[in-house]
PDB file of N, CA and C in Angstrom:
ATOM      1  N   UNK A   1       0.838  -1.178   0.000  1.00  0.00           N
ATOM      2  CA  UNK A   1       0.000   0.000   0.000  1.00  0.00           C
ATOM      3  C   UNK A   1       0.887   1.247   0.000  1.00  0.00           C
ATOM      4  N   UNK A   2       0.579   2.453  -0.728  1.00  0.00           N
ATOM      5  CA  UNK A   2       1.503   3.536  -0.827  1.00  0.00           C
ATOM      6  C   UNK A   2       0.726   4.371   0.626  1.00  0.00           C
ATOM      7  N   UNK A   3       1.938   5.000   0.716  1.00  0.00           N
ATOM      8  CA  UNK A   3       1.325   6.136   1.675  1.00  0.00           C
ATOM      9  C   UNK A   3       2.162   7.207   1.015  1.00  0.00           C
ATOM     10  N   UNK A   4       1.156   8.223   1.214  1.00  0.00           N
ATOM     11  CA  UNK A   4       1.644   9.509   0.754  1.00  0.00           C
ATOM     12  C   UNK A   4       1.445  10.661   1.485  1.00  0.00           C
ATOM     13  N   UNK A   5       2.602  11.513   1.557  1.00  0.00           N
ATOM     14  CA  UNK A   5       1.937  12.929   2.211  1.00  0.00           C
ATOM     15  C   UNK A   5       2.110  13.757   1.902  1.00  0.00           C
ATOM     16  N   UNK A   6       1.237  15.426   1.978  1.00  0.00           N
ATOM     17  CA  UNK A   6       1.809  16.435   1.440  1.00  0.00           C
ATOM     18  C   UNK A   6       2.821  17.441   2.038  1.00  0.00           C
ATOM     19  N   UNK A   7       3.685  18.376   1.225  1.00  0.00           N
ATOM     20  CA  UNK A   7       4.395  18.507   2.110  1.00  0.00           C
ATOM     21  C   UNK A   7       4.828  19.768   0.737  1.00  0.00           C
ATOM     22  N   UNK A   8       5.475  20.645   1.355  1.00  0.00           N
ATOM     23  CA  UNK A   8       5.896  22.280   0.925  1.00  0.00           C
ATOM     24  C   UNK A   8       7.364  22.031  -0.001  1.00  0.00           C
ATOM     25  N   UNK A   9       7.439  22.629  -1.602  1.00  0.00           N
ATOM     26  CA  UNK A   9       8.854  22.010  -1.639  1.00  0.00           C
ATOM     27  C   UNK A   9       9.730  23.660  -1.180  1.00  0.00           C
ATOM     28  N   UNK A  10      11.349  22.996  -1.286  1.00  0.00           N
ATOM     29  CA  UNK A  10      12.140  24.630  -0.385  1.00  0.00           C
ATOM     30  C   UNK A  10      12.527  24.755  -2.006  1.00  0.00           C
ATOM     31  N   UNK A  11      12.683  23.610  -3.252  1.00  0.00           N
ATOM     32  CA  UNK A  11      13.040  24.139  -4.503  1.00  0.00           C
ATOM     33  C   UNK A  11      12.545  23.443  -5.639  1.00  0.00           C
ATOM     34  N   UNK A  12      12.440  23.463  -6.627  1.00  0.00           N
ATOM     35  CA  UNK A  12      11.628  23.108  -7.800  1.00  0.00           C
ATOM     36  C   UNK A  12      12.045  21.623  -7.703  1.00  0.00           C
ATOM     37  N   UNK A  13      11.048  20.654  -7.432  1.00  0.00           N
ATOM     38  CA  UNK A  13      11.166  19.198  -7.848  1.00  0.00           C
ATOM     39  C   UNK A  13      10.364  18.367  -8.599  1.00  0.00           C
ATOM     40  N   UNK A  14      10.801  17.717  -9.045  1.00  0.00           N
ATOM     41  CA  UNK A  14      10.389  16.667 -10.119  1.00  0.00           C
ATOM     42  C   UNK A  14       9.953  15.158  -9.961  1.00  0.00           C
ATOM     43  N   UNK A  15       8.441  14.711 -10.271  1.00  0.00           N
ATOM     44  CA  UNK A  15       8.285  13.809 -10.202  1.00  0.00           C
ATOM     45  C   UNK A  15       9.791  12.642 -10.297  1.00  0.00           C
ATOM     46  N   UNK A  16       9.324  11.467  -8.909  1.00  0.00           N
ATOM     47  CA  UNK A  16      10.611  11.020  -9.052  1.00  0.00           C
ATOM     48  C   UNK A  16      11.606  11.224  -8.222  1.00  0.00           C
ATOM     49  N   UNK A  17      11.866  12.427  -7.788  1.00  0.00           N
ATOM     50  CA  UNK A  17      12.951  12.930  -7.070  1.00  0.00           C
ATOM     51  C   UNK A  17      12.952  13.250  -5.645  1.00  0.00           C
ATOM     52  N   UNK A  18      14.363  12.189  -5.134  1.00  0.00           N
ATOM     53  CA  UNK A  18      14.212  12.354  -3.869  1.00  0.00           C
ATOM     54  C   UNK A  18      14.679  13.430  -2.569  1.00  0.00           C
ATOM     55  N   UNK A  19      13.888  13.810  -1.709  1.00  0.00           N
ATOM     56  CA  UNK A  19      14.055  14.849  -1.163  1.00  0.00           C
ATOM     57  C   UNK A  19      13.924  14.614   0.315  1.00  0.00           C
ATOM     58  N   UNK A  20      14.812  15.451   1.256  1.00  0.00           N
ATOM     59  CA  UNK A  20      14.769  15.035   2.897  1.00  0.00           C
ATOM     60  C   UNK A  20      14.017  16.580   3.205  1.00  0.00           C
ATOM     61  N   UNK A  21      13.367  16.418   4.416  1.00  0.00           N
ATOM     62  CA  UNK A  21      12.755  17.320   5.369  1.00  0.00           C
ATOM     63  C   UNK A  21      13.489  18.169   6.151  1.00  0.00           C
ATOM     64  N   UNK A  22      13.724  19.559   5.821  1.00  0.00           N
ATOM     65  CA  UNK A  22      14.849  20.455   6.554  1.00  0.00           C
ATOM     66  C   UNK A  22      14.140  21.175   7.520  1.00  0.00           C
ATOM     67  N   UNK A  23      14.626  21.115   8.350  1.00  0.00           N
ATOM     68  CA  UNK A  23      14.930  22.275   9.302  1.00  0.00           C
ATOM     69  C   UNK A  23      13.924  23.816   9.169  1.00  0.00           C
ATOM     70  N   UNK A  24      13.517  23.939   7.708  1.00  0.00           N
ATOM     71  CA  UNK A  24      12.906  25.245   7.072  1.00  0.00           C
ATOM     72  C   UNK A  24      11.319  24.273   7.007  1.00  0.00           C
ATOM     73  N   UNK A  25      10.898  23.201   7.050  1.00  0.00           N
ATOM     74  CA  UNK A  25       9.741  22.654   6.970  1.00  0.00           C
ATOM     75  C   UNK A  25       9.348  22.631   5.590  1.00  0.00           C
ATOM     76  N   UNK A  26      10.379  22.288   4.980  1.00  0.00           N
ATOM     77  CA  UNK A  26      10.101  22.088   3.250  1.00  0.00           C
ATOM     78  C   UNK A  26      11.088  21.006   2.993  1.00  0.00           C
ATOM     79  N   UNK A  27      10.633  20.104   1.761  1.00  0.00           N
ATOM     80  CA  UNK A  27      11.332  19.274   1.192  1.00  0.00           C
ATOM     81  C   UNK A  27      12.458  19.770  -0.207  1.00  0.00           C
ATOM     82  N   UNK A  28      13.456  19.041   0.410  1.00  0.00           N
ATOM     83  CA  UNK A  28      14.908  20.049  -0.791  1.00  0.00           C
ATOM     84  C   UNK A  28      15.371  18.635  -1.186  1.00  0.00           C
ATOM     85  N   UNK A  29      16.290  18.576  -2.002  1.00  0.00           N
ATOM     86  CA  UNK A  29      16.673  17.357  -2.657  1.00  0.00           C
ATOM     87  C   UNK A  29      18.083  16.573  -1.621  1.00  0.00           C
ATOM     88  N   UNK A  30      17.941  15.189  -2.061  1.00  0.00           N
ATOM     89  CA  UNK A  30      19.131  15.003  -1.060  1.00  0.00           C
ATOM     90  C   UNK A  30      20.730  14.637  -1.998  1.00  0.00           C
ATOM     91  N   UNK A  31      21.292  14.392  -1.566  1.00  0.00           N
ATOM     92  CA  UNK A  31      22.690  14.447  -1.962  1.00  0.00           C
ATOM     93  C   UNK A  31      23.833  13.146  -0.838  1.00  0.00           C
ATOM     94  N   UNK A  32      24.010  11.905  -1.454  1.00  0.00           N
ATOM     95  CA  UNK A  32      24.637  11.399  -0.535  1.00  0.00           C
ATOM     96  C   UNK A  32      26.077  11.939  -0.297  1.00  0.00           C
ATOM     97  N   UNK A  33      26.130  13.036  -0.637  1.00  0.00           N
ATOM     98  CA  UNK A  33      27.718  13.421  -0.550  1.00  0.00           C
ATOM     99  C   UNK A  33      27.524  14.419   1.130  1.00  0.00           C
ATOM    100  N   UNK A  34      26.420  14.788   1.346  1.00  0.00           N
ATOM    101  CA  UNK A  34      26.185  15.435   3.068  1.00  0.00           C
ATOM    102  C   UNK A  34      24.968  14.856   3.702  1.00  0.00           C
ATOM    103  N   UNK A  35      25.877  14.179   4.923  1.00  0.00           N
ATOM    104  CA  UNK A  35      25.175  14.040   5.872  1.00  0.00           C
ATOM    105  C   UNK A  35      23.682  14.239   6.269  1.00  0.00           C
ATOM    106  N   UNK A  36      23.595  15.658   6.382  1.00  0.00           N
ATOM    107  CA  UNK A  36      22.414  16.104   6.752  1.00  0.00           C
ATOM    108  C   UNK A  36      21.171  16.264   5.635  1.00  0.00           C
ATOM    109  N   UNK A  37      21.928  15.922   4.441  1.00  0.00           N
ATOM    110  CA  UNK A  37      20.335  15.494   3.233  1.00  0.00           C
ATOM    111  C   UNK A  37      19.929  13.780   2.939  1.00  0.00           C
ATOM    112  N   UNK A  38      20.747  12.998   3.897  1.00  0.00           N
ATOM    113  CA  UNK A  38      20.083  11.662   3.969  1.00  0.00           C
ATOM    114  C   UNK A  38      19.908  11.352   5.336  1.00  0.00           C
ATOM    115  N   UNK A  39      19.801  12.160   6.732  1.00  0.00           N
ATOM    116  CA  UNK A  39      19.285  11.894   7.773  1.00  0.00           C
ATOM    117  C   UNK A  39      17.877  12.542   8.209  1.00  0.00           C
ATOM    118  N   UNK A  40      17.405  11.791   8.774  1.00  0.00           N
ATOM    119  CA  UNK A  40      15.710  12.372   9.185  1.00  0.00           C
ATOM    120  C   UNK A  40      14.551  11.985   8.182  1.00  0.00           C
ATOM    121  N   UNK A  41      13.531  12.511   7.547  1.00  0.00           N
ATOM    122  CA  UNK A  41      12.498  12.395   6.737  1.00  0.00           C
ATOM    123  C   UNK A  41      13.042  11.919   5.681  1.00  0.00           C
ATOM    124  N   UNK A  42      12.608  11.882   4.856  1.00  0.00           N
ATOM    125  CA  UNK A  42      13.115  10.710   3.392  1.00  0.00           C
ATOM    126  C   UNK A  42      11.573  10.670   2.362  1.00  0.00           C
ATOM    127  N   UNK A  43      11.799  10.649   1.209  1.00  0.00           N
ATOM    128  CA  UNK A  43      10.579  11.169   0.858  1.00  0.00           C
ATOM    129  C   UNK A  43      10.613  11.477  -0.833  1.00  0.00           C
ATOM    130  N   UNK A  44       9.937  10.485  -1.826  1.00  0.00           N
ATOM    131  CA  UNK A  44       9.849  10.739  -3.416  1.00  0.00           C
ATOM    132  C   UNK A  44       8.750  11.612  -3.267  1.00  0.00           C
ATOM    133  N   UNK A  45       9.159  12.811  -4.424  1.00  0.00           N
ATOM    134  CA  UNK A  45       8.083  13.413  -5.443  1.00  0.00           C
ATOM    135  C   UNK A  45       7.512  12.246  -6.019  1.00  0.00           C
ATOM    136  N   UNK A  46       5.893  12.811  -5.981  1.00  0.00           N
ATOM    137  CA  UNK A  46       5.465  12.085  -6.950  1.00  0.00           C
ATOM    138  C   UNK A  46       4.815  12.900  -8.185  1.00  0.00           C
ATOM    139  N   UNK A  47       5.060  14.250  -8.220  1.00  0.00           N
ATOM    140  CA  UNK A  47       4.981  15.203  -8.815  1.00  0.00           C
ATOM    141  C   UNK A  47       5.683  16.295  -9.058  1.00  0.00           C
ATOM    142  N   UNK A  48       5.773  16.856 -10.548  1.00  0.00           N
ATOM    143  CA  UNK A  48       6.734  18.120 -10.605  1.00  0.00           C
ATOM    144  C   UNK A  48       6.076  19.141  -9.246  1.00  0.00           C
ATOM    145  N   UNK A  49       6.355  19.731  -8.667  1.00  0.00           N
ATOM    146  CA  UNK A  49       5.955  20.715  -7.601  1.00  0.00           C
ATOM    147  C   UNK A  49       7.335  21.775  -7.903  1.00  0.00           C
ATOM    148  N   UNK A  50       6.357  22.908  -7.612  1.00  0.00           N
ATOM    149  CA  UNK A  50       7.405  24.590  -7.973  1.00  0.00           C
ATOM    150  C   UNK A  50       8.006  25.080  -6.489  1.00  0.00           C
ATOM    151  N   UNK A  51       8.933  25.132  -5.973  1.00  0.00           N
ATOM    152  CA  UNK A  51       9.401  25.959  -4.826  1.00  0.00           C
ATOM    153  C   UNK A  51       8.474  26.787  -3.822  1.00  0.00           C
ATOM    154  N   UNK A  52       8.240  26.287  -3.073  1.00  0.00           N
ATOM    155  CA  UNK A  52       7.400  27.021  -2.224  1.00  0.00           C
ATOM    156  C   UNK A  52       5.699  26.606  -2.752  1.00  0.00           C
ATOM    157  N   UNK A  53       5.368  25.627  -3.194  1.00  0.00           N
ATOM    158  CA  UNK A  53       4.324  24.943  -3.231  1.00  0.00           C
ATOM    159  C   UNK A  53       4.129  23.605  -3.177  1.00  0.00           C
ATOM    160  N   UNK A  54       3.085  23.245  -2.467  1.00  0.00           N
ATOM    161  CA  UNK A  54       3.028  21.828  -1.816  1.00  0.00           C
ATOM    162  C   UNK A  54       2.358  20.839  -2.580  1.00  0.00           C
ATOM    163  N   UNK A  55       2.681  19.689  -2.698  1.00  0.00           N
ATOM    164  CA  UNK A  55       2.519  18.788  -3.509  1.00  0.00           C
ATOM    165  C   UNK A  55       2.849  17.263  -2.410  1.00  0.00           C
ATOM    166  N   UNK A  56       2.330  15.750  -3.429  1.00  0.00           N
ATOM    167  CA  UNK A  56       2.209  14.742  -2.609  1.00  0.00           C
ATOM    168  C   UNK A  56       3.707  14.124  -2.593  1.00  0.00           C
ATOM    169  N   UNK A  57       4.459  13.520  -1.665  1.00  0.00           N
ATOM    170  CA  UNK A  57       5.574  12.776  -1.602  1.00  0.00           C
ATOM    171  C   UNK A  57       5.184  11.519  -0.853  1.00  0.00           C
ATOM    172  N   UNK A  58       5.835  10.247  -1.593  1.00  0.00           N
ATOM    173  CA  UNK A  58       5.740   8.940  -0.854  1.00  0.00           C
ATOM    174  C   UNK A  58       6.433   8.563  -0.237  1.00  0.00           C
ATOM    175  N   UNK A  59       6.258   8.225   0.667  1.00  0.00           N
ATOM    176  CA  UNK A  59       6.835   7.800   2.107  1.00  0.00           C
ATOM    177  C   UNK A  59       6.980   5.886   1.997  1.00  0.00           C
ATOM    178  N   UNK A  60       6.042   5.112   1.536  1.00  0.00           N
ATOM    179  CA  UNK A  60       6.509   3.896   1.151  1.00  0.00           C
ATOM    180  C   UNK A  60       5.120   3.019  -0.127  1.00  0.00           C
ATOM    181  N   UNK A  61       5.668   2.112  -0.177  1.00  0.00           N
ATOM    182  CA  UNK A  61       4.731   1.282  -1.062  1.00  0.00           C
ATOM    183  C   UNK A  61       5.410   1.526  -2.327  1.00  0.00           C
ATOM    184  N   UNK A  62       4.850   0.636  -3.301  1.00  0.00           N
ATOM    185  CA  UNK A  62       5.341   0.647  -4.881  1.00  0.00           C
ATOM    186  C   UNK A  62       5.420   1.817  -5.951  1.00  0.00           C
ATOM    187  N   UNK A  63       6.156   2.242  -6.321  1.00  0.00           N
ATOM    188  CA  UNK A  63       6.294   3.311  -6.887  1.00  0.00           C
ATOM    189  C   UNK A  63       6.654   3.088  -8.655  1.00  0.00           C
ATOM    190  N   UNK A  64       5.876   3.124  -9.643  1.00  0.00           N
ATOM    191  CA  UNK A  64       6.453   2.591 -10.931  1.00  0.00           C
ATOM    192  C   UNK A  64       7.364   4.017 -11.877  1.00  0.00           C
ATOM    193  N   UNK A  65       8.436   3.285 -12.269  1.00  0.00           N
ATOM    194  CA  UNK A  65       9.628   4.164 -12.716  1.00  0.00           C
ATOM    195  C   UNK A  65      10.186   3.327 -14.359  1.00  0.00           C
ATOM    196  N   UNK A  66      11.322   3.325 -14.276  1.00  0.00           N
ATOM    197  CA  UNK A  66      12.109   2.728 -15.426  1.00  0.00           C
ATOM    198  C   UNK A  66      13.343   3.036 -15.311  1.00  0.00           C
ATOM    199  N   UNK A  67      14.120   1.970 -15.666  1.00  0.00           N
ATOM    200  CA  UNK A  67      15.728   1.814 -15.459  1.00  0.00           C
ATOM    201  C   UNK A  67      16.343   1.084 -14.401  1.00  0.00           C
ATOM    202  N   UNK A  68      15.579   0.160 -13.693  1.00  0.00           N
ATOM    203  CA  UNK A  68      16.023  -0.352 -12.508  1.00  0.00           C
ATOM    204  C   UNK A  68      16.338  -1.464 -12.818  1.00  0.00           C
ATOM    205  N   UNK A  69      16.849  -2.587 -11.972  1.00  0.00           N
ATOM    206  CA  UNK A  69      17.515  -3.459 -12.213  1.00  0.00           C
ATOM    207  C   UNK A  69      17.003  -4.589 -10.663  1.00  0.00           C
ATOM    208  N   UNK A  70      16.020  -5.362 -11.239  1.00  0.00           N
ATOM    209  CA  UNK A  70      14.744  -6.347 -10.458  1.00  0.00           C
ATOM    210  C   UNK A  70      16.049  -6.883  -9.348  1.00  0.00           C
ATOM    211  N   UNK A  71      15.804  -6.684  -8.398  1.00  0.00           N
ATOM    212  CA  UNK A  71      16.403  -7.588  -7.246  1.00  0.00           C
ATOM    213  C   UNK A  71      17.061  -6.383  -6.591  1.00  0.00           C
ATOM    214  N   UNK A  72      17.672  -5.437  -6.982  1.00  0.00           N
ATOM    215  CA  UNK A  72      18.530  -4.552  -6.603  1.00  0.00           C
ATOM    216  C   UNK A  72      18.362  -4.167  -5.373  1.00  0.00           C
ATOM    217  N   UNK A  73      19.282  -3.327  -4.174  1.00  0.00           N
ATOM    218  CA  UNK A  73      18.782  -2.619  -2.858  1.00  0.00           C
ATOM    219  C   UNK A  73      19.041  -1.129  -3.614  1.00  0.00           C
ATOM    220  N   UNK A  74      18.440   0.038  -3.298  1.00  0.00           N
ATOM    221  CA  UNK A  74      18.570   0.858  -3.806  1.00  0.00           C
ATOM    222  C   UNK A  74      18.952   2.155  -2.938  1.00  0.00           C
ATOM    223  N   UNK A  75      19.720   2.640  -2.970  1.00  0.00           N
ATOM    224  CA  UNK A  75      20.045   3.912  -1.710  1.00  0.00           C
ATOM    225  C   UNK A  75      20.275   5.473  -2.029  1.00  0.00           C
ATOM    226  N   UNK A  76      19.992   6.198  -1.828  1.00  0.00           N
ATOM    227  CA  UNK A  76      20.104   7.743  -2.076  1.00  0.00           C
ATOM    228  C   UNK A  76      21.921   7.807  -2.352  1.00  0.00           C
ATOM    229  N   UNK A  77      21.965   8.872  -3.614  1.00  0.00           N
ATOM    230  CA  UNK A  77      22.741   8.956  -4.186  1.00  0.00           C
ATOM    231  C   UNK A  77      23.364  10.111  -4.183  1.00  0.00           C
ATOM    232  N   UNK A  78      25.126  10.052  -4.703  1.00  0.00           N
ATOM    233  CA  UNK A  78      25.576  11.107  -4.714  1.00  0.00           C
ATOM    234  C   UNK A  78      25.132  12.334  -6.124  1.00  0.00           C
ATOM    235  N   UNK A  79      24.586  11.920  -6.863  1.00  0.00           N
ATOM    236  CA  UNK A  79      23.813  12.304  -7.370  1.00  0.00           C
ATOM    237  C   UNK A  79      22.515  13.154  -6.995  1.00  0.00           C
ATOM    238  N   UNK A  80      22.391  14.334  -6.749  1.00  0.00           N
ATOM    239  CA  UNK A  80      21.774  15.210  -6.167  1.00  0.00           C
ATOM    240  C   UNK A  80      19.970  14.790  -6.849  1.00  0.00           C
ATOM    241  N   UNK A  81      19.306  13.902  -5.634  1.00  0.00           N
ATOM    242  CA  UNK A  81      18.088  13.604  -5.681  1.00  0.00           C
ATOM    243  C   UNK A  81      17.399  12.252  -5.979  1.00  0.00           C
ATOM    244  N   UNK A  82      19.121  11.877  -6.376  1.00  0.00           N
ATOM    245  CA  UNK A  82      18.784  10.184  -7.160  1.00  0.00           C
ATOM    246  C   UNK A  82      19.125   9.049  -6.518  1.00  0.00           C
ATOM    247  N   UNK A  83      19.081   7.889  -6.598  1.00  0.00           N
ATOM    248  CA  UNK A  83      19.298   6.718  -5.866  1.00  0.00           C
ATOM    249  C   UNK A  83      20.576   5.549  -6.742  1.00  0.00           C
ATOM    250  N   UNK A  84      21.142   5.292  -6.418  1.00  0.00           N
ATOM    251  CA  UNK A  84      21.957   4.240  -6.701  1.00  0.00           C
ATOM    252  C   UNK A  84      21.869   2.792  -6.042  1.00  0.00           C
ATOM    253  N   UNK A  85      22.847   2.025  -6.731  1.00  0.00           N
ATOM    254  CA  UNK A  85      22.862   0.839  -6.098  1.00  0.00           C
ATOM    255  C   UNK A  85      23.774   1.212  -4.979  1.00  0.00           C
ATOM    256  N   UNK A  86      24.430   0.305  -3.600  1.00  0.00           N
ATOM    257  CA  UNK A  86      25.208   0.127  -2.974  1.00  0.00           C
ATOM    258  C   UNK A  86      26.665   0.111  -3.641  1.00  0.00           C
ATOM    259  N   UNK A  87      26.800   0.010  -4.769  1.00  0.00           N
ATOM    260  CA  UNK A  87      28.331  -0.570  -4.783  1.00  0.00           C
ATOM    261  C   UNK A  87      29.017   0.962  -5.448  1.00  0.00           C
ATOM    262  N   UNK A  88      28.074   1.517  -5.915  1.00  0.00           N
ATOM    263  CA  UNK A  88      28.892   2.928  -6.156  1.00  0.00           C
ATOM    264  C   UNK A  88      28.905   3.971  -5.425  1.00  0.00           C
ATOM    265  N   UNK A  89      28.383   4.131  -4.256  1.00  0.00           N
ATOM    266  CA  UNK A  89      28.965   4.793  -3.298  1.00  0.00           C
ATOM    267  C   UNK A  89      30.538   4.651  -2.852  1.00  0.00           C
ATOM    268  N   UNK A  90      31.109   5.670  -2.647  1.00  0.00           N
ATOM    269  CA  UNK A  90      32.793   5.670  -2.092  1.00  0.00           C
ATOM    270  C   UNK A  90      32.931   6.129  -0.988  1.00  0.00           C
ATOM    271  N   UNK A  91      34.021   5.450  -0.320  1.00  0.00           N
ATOM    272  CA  UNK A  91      34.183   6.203   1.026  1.00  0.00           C
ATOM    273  C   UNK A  91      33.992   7.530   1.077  1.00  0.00           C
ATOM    274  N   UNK A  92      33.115   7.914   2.760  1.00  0.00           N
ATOM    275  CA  UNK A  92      32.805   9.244   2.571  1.00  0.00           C
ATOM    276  C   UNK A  92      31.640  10.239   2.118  1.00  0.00           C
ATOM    277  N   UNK A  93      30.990   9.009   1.394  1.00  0.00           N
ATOM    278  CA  UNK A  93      29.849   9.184   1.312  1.00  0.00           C
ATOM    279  C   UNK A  93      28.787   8.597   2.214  1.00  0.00           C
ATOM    280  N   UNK A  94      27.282   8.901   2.652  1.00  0.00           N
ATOM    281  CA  UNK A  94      26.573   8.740   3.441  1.00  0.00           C
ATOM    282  C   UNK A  94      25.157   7.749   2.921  1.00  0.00           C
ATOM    283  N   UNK A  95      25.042   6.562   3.310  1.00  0.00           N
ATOM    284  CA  UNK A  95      24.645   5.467   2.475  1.00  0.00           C
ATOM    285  C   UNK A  95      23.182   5.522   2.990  1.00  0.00           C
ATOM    286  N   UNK A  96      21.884   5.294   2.453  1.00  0.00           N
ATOM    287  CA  UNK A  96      20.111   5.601   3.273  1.00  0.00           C
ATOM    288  C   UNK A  96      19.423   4.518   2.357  1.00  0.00           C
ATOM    289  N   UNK A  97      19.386   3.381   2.708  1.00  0.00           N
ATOM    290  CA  UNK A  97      18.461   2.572   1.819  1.00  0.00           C
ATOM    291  C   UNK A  97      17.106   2.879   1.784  1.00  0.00           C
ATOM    292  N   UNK A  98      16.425   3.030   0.611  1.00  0.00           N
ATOM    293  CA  UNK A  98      15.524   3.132   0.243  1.00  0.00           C
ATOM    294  C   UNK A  98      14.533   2.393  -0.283  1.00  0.00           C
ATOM    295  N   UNK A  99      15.275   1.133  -0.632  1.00  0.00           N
ATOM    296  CA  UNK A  99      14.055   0.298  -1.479  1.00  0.00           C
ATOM    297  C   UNK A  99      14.630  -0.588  -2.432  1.00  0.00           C
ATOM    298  N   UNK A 100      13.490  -1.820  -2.738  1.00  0.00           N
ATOM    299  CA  UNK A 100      14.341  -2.455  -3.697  1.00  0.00           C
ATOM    300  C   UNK A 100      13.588  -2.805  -5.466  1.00  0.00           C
ATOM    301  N   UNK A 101      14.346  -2.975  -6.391  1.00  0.00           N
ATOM    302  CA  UNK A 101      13.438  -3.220  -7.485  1.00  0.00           C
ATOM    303  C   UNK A 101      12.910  -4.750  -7.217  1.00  0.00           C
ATOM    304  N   UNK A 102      11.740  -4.709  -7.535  1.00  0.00           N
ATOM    305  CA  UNK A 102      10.628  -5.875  -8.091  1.00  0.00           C
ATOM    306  C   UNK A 102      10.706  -6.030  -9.284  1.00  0.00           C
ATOM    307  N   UNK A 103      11.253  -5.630  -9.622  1.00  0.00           N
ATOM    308  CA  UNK A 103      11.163  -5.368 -11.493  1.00  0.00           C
ATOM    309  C   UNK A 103      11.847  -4.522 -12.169  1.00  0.00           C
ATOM    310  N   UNK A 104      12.101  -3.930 -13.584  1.00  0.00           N
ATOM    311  CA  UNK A 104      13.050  -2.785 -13.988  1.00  0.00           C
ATOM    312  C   UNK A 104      12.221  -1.466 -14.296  1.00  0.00           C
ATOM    313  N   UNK A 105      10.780  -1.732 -13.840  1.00  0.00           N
ATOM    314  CA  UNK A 105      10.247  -0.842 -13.665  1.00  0.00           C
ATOM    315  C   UNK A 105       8.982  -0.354 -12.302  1.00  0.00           C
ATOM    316  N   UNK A 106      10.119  -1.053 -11.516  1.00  0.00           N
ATOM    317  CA  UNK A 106       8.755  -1.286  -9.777  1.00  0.00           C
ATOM    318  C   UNK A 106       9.921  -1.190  -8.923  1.00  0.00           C
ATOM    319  N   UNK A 107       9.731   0.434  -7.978  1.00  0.00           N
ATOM    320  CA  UNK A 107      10.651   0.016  -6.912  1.00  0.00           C
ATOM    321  C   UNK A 107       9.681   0.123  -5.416  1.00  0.00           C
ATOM    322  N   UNK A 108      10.191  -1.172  -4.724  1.00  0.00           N
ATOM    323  CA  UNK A 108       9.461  -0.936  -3.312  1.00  0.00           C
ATOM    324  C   UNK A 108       9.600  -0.342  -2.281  1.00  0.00           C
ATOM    325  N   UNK A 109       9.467   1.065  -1.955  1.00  0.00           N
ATOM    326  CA  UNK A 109      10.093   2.052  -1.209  1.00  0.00           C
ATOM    327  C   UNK A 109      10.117   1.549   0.219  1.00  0.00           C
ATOM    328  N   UNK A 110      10.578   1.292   0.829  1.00  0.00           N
ATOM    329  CA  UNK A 110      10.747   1.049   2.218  1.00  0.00           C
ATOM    330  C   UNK A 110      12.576   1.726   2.810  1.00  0.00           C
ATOM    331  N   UNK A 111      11.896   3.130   3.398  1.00  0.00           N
ATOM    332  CA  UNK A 111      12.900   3.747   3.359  1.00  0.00           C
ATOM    333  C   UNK A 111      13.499   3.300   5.275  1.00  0.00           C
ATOM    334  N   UNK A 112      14.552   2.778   4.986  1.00  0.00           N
ATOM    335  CA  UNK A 112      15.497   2.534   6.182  1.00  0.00           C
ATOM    336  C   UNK A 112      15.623   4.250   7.436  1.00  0.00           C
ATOM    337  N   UNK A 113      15.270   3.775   8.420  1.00  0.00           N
ATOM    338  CA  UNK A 113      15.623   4.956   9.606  1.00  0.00           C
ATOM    339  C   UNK A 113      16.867   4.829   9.764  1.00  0.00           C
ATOM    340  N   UNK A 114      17.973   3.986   9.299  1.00  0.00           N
ATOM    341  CA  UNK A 114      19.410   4.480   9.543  1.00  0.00           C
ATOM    342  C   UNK A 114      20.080   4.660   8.415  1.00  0.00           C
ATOM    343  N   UNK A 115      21.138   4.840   8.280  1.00  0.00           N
ATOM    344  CA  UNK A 115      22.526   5.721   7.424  1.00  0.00           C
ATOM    345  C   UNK A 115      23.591   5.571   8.150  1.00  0.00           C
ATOM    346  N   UNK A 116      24.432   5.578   6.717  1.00  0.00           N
ATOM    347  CA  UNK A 116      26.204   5.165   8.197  1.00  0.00           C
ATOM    348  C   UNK A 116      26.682   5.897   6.872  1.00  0.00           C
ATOM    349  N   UNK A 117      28.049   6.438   7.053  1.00  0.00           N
ATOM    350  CA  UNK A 117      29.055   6.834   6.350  1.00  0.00           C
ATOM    351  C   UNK A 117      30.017   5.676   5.967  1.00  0.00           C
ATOM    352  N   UNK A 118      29.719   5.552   4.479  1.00  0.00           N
ATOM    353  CA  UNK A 118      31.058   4.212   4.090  1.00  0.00           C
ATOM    354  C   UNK A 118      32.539   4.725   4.025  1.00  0.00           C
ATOM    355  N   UNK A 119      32.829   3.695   5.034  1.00  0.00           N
ATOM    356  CA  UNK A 119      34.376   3.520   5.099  1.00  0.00           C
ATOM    357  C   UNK A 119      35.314   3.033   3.848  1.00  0.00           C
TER     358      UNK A 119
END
């Protein structure tokens, strides 16, 4: 089952794109290259939404996309908003599982409450 909630963006996002809960009470994009944009809230657009207007973000359940790779674990990326697999993260970067593919076009969001910095 998806759950979804609404929520204020702090900058223009795009269906798809993942974003953490700041401090300002708006959703901004995350970045596994700092800390503080893969700790706390966690959270896909599921819609383009404009800066400073609120729109729905999913919190978990099936989400259909394209480009994934069925079995995969999937984790917020150094890639500002995007998710990767595990193995391309580098030391130093800050690792937030998110979910895994069902398919190359089904990912199952079940976003992890922890994060560690890979050694």
């Amino acid at each position: 089952m998806k759950f979804l909630k609404t929520y204020t963006a702090g900058e223009d996002v795009a269906n798809g794109e993942w974003c953490y809960y700041k401090s300002d009470s708006k959703m901004w994009g995350t970045d596994a290259d700092v800390a503080a944009t893969v700790t706390g809230l966690i959270a896909l657009a599921t819609a383009t939404i404009a800066a400073d207007d609120t729109g729905a973000f999913q919190l978990s359940g099936d989400y259909t996309t394209s480009g994934l790779t069925a079995g995969t674990e999937y984790f917020l990326s150094t890639t500002k908003f995007g998710i990767c697999a595990v193995g391309t993260l580098a030391t130093g970067d800050f690792a937030r599982y998110v979910g895994t593919a069902t398919a190359t076009t089904n990912l199952r969001i079940d976003i992890s409450p922890d994060w560690f910095e890979v050694a």
